[in-house]
N, C-alpha and C. Protein backbone atom coordinates (compact mmCIF):
# COMPACT_ATOMS: atom_id res chain seq x y z
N UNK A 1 -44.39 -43.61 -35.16
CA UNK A 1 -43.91 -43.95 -33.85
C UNK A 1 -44.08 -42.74 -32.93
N UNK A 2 -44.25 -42.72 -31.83
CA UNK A 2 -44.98 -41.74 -31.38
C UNK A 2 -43.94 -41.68 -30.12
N UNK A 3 -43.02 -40.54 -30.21
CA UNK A 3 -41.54 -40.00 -29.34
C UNK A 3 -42.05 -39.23 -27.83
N UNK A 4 -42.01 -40.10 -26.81
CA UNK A 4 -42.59 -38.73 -25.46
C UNK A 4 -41.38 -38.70 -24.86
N UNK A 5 -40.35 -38.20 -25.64
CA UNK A 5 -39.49 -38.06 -24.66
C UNK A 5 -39.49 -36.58 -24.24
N UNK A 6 -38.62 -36.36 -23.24
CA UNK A 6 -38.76 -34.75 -21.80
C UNK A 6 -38.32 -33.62 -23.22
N UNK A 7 -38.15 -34.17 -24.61
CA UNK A 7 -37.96 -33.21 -25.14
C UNK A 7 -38.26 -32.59 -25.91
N UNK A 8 -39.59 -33.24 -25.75
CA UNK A 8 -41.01 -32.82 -26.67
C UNK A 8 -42.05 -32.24 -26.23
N UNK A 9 -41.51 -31.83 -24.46
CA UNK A 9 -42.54 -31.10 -23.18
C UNK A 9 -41.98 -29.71 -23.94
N UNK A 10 -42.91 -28.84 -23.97
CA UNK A 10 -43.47 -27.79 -24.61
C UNK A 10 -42.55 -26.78 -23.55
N UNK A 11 -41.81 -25.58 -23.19
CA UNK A 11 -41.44 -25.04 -22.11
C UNK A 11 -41.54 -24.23 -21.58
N UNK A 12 -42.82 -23.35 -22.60
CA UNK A 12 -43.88 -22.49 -22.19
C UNK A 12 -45.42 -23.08 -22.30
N UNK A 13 -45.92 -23.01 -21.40
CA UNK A 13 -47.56 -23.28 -21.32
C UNK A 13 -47.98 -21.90 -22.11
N UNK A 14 -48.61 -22.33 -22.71
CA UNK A 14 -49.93 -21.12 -23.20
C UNK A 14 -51.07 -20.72 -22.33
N UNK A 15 -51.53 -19.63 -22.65
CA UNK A 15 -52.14 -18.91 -21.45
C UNK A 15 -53.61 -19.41 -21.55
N UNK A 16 -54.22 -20.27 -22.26
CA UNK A 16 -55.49 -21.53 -21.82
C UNK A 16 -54.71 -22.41 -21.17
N UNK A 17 -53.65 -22.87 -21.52
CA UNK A 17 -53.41 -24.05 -20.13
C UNK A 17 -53.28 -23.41 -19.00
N UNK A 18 -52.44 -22.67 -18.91
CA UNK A 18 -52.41 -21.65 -17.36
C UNK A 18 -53.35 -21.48 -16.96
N UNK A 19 -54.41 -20.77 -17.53
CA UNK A 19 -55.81 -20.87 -16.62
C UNK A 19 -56.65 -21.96 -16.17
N UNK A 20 -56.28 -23.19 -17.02
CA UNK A 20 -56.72 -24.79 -16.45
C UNK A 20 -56.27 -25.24 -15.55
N UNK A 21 -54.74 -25.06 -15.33
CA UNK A 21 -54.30 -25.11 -14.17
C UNK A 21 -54.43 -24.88 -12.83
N UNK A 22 -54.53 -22.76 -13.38
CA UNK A 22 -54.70 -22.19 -11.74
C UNK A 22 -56.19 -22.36 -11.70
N UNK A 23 -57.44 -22.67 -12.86
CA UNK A 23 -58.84 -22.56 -12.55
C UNK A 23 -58.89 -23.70 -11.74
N UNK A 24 -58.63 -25.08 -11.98
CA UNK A 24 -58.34 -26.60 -10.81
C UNK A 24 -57.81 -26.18 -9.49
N UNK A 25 -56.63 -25.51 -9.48
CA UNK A 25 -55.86 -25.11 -8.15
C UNK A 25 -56.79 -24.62 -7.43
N UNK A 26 -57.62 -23.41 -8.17
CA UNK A 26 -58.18 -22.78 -7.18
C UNK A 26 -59.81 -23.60 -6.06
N UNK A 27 -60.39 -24.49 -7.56
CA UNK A 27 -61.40 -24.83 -7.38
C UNK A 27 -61.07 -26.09 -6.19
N UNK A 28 -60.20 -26.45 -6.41
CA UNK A 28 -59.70 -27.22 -5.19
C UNK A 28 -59.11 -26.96 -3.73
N UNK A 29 -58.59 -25.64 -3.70
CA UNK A 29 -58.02 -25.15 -2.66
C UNK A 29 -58.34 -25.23 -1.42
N UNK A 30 -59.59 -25.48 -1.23
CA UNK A 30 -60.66 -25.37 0.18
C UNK A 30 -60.97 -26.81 0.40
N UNK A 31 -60.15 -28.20 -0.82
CA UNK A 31 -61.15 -29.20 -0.22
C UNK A 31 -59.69 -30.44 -0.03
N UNK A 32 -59.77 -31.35 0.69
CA UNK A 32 -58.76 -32.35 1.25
C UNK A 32 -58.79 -33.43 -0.15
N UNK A 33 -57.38 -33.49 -0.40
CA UNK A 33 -58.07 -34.62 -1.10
C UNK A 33 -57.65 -36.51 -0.34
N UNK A 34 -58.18 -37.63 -1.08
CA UNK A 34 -58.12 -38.47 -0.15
C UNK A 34 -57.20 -39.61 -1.23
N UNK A 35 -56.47 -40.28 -0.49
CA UNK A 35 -55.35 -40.90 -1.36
C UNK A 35 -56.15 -42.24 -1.54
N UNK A 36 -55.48 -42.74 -2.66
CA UNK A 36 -56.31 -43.90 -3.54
C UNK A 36 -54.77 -44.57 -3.51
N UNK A 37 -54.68 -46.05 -3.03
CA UNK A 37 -54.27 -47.30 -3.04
C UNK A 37 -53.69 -48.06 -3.38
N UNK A 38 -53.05 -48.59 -4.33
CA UNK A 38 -52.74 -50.02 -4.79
C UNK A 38 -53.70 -50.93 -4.19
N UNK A 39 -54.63 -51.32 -5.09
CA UNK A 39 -55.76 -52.88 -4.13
C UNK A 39 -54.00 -53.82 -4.09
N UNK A 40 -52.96 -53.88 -4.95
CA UNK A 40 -52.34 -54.71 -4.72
C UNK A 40 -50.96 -54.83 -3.54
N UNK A 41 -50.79 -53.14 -3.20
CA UNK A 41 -49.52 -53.45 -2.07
C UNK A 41 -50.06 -52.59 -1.09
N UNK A 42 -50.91 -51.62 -1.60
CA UNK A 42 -51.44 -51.01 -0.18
C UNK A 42 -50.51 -49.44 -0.19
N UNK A 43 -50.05 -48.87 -1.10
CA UNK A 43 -48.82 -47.89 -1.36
C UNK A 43 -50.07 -46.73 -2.03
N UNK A 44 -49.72 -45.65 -1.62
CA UNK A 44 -50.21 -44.55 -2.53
C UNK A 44 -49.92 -44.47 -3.83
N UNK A 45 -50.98 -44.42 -4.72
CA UNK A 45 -50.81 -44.27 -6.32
C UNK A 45 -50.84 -42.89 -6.49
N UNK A 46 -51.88 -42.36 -5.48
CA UNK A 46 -52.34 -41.11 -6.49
C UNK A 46 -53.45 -40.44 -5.16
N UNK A 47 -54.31 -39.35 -5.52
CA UNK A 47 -54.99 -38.85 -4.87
C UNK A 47 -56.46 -38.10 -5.57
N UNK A 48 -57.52 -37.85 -5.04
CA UNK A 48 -58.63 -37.97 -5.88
C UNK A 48 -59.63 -36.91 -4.64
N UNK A 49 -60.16 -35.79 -5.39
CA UNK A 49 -61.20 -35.00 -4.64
C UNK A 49 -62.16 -35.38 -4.97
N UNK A 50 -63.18 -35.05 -3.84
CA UNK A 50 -64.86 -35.44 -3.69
C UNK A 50 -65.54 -34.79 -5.09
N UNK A 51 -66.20 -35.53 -5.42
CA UNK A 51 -66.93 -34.84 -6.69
C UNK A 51 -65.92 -35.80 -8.38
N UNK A 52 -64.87 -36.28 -7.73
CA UNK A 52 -63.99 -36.65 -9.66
C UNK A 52 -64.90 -37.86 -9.40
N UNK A 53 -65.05 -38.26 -10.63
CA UNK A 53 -66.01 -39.48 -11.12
C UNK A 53 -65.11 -39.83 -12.64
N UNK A 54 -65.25 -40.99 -12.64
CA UNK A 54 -65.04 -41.33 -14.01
C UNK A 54 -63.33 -42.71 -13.80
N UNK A 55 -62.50 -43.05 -14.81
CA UNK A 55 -62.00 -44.05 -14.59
C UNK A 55 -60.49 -43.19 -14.80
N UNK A 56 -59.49 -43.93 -13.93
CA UNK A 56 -57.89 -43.56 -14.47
C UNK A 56 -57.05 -44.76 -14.61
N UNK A 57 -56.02 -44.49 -14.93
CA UNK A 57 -55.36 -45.96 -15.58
C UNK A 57 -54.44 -45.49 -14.24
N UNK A 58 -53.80 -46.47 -13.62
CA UNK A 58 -52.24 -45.81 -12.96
C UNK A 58 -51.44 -47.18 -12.99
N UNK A 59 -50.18 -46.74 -12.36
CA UNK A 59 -49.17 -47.62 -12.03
C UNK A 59 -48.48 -47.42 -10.82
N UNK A 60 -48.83 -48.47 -10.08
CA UNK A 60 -47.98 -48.51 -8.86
C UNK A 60 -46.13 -48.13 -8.82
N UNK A 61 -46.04 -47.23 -8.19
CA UNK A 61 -44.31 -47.19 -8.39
C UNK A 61 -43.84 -47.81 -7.09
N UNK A 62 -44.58 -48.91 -6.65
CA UNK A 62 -43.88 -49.94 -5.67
C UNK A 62 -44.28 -51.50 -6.38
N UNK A 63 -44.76 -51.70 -6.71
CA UNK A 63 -44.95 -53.32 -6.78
C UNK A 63 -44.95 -52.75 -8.19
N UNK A 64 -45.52 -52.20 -9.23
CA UNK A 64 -45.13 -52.36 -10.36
C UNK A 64 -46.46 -52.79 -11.56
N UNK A 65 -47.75 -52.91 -10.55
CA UNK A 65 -48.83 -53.39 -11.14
C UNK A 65 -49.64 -52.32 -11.98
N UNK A 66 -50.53 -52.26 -12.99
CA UNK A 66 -51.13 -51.42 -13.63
C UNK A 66 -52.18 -52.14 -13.43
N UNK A 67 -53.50 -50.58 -12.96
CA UNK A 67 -54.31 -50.63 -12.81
C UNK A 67 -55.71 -50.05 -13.36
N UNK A 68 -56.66 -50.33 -13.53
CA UNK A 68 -57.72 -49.37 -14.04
C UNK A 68 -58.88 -49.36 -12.81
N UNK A 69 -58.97 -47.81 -12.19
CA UNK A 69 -59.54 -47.48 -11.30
C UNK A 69 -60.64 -46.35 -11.56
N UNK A 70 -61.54 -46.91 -10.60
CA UNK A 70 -62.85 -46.14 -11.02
C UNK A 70 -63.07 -45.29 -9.89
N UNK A 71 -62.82 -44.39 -9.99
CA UNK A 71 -62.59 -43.46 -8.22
C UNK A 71 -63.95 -42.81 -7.90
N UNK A 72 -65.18 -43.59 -8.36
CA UNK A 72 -66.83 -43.66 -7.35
C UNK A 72 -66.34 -44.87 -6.65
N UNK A 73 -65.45 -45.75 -6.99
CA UNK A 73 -65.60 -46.84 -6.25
C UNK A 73 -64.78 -47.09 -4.86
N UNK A 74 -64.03 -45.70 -4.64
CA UNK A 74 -63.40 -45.51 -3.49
C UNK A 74 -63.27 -44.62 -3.07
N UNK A 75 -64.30 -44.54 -2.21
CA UNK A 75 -65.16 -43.32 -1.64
C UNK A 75 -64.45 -42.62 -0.06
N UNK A 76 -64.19 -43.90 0.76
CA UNK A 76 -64.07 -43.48 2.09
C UNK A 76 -62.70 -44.33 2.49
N UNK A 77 -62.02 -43.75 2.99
CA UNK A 77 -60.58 -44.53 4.07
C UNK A 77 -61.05 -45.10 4.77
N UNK A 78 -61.06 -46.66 5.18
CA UNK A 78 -60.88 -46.98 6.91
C UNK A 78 -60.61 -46.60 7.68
N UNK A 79 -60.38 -47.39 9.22
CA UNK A 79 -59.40 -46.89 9.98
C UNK A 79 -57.96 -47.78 10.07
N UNK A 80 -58.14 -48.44 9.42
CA UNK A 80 -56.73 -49.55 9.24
C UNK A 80 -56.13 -49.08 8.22
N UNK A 81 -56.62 -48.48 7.36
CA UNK A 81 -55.55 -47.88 6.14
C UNK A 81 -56.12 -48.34 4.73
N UNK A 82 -56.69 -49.12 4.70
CA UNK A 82 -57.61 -49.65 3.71
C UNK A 82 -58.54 -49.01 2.86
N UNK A 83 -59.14 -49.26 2.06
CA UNK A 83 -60.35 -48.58 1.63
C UNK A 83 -61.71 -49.38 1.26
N UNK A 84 -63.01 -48.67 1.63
CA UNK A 84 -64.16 -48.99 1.11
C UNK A 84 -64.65 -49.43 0.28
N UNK A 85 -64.79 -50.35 -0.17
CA UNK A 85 -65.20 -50.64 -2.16
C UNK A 85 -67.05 -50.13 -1.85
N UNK A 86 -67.36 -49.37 -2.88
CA UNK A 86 -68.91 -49.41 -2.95
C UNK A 86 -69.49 -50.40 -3.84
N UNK A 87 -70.34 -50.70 -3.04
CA UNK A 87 -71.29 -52.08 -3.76
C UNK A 87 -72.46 -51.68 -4.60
């Protein structure tokens, strides 16, 4: 059975995670990132810089839906608030 409870979070990072950390922080520092959606309520899930490719699972913490998102496939914001699907 596999326990994730807050008391199995580790309460020192080791000094390879620390540098994964601040190496992302930094490599990101200079660029905006652009918020990704709910296709189902329209609520921020999450947020995603130019260049991530590949798929994430999330969950809406407003409507409650789980999703599997492919973040090439939402590239650009509208101007209504919406987003682009690429075809």
């Amino acid at each position: 059975m596999n326990n994730l409870s807050k008391n199995n979070i580790p309460k020192v990072l080791s000094p390879e995670t620390l540098a994964r950390i601040r190496g992302a922080r930094d490599a990101t520092k200079d660029k905006e990132p652009k918020p990704i959606k709910c296709p189902y309520c329209g609520h921020r899930v999450t947020d995603k810089y130019d260049g991530a490719s590949g798929y994430i699972r999330a969950k809406c913490t407003s409507c409650g839906r789980e999703m599997t998102i492919d973040l090439v496939s939402w590239r650009r914001a509208n101007p209504n608030g919406g987003y682009y699907r690429r075809n």
